[in-house]
Protein backbone atom coordinates (compact mmCIF):
# COMPACT_ATOMS: atom_id res chain seq x y z
CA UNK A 1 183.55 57.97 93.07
CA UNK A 2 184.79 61.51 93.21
CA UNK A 3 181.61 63.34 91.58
CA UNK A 4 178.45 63.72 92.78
CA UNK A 5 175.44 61.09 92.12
CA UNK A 6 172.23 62.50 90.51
CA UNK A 7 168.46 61.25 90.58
CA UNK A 8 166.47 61.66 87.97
CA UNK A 9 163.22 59.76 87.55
CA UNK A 10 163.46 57.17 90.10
CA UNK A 11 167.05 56.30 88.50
CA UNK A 12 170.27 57.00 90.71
CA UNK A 13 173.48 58.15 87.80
CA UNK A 14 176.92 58.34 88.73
CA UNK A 15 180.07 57.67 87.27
CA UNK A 16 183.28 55.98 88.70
CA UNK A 17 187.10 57.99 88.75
CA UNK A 18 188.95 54.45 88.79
CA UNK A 19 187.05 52.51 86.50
CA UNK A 20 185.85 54.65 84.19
CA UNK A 21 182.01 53.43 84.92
CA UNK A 22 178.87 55.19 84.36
CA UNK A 23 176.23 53.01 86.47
CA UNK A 24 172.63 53.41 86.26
CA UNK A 25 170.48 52.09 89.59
CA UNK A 26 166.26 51.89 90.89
CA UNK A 27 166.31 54.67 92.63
CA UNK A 28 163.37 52.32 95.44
CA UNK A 29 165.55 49.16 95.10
CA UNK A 30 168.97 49.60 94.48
CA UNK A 31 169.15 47.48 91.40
CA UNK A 32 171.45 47.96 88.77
CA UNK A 33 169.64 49.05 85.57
CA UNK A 34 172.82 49.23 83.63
CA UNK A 35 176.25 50.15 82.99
CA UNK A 36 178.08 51.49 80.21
CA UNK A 37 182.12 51.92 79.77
CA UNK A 38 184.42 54.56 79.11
CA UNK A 39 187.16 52.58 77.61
CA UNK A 40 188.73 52.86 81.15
CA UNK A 41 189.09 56.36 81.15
CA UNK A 42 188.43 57.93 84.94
CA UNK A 43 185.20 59.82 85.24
CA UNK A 44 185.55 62.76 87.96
CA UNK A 45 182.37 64.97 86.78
CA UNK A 46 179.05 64.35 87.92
CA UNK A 47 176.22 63.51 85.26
CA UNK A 48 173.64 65.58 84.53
CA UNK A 49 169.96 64.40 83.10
CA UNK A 50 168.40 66.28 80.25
CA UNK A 51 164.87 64.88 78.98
CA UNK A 52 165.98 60.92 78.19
CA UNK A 53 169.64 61.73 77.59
CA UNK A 54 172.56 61.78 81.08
CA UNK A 55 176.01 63.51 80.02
CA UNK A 56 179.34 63.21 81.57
CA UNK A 57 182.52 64.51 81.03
CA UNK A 58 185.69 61.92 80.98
CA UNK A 59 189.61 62.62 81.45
CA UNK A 60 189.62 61.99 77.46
CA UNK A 61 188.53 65.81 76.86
CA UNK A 62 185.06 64.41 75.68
CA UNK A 63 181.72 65.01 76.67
CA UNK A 64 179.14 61.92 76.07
CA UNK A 65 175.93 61.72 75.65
CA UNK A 66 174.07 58.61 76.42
CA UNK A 67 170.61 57.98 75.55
């Protein structure tokens, strides 16, 4: 993980550089709430959390927004 985790409503958000991972965890347990993938490409930002909706940016020059 080269960017930063976030925590956002008792959720934990980061996103992985070699797998190309965004992982959401309980913030209290540790569990994994989900996980969504970037078609492999590395992740180096750090998400951010607006209202119900975390953004990333990804090596392929996009911006996603997951809701």
């Amino acid at each position: 993980m080269i960017g930063s985790a976030i925590v956002e409503r008792g959720r934990v958000y980061f996103a992985t550089s070699d797998t190309g991972l965004l992982h959401a965890l309980d913030a209290s347990s540790g569990a994994l709430l989900g996980t969504l993938e970037n078609r492999r490409w590395p992740t180096f930002s750090s998400p951010a959390v607006a209202g119900d909706t975390v953004y990333f940016g990804s090596m392929d020059g996009h911006v996603y927004a997951v809701h």
